[in-house]
Structure formats: C-alpha cells, structure tokens
N, C-alpha and C. Protein backbone atom coordinates (compact mmCIF):
# COMPACT_ATOMS: atom_id res chain seq x y z
N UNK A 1 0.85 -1.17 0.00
CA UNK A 1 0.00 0.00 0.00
C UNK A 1 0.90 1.24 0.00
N UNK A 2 0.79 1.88 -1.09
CA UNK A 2 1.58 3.31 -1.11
C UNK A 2 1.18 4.71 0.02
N UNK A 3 1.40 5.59 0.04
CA UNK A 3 1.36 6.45 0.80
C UNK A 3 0.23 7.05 0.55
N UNK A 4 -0.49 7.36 -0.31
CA UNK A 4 -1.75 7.86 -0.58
C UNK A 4 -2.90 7.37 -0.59
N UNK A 5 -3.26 5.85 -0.69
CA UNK A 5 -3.91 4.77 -0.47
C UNK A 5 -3.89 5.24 1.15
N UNK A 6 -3.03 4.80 2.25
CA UNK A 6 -2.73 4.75 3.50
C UNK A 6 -3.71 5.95 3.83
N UNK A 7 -3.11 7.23 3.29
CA UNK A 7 -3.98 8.60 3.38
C UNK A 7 -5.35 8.49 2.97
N UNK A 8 -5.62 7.63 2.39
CA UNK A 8 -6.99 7.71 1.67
C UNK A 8 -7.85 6.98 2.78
N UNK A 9 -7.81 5.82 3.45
CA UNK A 9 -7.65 4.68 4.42
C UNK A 9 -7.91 5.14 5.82
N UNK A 10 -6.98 6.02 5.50
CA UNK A 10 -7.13 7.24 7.35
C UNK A 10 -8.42 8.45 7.27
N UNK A 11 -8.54 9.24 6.56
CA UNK A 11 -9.50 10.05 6.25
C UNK A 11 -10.40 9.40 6.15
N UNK A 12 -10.89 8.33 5.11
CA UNK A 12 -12.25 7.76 5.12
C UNK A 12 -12.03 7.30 6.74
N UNK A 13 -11.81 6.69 7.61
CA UNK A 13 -11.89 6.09 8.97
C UNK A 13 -11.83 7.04 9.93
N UNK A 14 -11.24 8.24 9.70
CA UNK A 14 -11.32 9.70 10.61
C UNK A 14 -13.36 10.09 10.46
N UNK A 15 -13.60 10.38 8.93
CA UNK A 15 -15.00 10.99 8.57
C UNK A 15 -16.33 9.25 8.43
N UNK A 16 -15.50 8.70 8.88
CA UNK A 16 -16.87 7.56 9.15
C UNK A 16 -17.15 7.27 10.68
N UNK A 17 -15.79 7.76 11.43
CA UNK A 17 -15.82 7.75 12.84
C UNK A 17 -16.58 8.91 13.25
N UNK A 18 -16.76 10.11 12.27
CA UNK A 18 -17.49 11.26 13.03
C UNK A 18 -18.95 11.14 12.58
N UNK A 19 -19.20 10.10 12.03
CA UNK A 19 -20.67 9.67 11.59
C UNK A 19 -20.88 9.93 10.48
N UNK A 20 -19.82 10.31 9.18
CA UNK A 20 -20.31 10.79 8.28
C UNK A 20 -20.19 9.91 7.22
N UNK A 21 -20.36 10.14 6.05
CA UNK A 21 -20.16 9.31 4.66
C UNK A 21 -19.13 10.34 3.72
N UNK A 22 -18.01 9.63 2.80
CA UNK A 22 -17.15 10.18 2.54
C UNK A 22 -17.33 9.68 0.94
N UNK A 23 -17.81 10.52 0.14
CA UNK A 23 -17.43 10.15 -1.85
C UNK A 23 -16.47 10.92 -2.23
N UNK A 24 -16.08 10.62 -3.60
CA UNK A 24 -14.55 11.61 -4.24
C UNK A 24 -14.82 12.72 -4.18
N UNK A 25 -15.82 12.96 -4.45
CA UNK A 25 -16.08 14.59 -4.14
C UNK A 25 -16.40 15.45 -3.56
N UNK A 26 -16.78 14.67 -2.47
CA UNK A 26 -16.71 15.28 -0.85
C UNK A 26 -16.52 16.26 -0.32
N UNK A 27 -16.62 17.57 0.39
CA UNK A 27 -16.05 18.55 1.03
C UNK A 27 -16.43 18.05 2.48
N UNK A 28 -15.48 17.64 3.40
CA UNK A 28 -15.99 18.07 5.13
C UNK A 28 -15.52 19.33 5.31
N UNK A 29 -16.46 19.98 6.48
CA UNK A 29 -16.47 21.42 6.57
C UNK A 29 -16.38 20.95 8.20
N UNK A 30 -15.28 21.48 8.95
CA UNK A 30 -15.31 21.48 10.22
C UNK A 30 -15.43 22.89 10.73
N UNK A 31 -16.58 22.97 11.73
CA UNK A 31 -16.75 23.97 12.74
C UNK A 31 -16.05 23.91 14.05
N UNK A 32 -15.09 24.94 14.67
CA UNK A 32 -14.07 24.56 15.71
C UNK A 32 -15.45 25.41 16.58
N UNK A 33 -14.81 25.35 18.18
CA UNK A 33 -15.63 25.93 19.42
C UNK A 33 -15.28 27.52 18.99
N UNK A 34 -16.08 29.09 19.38
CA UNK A 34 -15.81 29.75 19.78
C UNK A 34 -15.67 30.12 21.18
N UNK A 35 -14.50 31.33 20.99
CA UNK A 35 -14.31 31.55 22.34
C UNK A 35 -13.72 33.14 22.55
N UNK A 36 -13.63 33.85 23.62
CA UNK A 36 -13.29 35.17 23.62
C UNK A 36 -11.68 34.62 24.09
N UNK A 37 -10.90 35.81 23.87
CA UNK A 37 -9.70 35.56 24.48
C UNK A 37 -9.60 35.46 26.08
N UNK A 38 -10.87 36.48 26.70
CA UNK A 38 -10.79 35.68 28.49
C UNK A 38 -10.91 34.24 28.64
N UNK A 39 -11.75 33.66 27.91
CA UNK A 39 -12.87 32.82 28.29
C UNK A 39 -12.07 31.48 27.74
N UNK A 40 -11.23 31.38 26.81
CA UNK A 40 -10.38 30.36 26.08
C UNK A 40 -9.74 29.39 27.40
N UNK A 41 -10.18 28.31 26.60
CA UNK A 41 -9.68 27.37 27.80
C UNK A 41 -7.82 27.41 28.22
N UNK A 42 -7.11 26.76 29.03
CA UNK A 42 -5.83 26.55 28.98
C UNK A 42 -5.41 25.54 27.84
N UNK A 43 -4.43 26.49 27.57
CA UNK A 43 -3.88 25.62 26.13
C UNK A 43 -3.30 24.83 26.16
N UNK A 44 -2.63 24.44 27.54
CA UNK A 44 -2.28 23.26 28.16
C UNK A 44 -2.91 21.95 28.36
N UNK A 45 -4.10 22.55 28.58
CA UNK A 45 -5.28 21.36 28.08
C UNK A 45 -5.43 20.22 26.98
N UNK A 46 -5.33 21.63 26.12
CA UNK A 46 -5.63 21.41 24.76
C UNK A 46 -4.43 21.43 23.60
N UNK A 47 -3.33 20.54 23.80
CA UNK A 47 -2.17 20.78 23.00
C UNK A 47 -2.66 20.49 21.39
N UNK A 48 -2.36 20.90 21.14
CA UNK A 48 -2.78 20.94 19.44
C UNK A 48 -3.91 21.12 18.86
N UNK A 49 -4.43 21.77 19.92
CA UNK A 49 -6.19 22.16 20.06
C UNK A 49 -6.26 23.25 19.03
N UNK A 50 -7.52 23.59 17.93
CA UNK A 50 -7.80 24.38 17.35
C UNK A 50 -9.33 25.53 18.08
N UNK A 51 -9.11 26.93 17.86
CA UNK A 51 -10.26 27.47 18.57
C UNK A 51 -10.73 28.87 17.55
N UNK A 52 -11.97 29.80 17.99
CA UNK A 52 -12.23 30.61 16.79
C UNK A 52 -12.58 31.64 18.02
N UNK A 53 -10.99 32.74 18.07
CA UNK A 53 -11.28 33.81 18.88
C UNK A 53 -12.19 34.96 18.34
N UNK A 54 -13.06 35.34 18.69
CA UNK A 54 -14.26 36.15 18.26
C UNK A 54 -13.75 37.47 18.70
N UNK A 55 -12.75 37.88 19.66
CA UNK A 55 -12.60 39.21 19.89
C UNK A 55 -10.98 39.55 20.09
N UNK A 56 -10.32 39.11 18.93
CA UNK A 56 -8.64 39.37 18.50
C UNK A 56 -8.84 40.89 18.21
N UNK A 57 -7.46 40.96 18.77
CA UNK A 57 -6.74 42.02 18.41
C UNK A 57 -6.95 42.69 16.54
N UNK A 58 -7.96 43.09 15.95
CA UNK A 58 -7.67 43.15 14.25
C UNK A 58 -8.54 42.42 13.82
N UNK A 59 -9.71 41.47 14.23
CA UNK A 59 -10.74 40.63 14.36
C UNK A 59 -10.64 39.31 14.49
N UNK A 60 -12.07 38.72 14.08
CA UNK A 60 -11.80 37.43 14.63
C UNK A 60 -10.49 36.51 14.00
N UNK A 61 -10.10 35.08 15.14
CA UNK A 61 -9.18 34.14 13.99
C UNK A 61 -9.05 33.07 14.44
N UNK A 62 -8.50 32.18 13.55
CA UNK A 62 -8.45 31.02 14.40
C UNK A 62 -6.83 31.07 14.96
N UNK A 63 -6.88 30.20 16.09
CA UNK A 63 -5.90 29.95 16.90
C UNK A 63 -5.49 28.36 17.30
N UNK A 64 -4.29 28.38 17.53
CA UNK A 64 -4.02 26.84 17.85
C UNK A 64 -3.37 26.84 19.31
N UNK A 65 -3.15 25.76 19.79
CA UNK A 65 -2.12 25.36 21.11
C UNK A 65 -1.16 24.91 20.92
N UNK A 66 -0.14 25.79 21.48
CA UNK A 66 1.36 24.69 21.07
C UNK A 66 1.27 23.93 22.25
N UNK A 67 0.37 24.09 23.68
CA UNK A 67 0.85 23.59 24.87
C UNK A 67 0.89 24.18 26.20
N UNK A 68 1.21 25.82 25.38
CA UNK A 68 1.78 26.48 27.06
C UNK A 68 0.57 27.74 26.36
N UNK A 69 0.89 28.46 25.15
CA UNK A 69 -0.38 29.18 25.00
C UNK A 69 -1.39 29.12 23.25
N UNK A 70 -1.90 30.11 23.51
CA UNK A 70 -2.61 29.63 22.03
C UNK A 70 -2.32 31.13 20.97
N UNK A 71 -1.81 30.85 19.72
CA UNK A 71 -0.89 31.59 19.07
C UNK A 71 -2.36 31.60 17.67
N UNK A 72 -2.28 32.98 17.06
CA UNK A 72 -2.78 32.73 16.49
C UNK A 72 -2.20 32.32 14.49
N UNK A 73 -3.13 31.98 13.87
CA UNK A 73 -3.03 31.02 12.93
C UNK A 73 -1.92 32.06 11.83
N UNK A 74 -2.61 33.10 11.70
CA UNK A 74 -2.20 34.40 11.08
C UNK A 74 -0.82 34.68 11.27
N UNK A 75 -0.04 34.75 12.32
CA UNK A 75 1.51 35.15 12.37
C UNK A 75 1.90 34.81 14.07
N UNK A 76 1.00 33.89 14.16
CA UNK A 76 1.43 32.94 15.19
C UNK A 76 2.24 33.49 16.90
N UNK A 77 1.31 34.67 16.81
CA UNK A 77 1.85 35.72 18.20
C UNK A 77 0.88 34.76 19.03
N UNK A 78 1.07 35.26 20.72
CA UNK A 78 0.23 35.03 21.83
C UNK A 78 -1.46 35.51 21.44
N UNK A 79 -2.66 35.11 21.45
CA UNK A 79 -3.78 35.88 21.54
C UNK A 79 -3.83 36.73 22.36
N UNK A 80 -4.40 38.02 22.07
CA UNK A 80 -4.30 39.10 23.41
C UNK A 80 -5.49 40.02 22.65
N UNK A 81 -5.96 40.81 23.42
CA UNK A 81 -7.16 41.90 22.92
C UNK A 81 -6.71 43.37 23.04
C-alpha cells in the first residue's frame, strides 16, 4: 500500500468515525468551538487544540495550542485583545 492509499484509508476512517459518509467529491467542513480571548480554555489542556477567537486584536481568527499558550493562525503571536 503506497502512501496515498494509506492517506486515503485514514480520512475515510477519521469521517466515518465522526458519523459521516465520505465520496470523491466530498467537502468536510469542520466547525471549531468559539471563544473570547478571556474565556479560552488553557492551552495546556488542549495541545494541538484548534479554537475561533471572536474578539482578536484586528478581528476574529483562528488559533491553535502549542501547549503552554494559544498563538494565532495568522503570524502565530500570543492571543491578546
């Protein structure tokens, strides 16, 4: 099994595990949690966690966890307001 097969193998078993049905032409559309920058959980929590700050600095964005805080997606600073 080549590397893209394998990839193909994992995705269909990722989107049949979230209840869904997967054809070639497929789009999944994932919705992450919102959250304000107070209110954002510890990113420690959530290591590699994805989130949708509603009240950034410049507007909304998404943000990730490296672990210790949550940086956003855009140029990967601390979230702050």
């Amino acid at each position: 099994m080549n590397f893209q097969e394998i990839r193909s193998v994992a995705w269909q078993t990722i989107v049949e595990a979230l209840g869904m049905s997967v054809a070639t032409d497929a789009v999944l559309l994932v919705q992450v949690k919102t959250f304000t920058v107070a209110d954002v959980p510890s990113a420690a929590v959530y290591p590699r966690g994805i989130v949708y700050i509603s009240n950034e600095v410049g507007g909304s964005v998404l943000a990730f966890s490296n672990g210790t805080n949550w940086l956003r997606c855009t140029d990967r600073a601390i979230i702050s307001v």
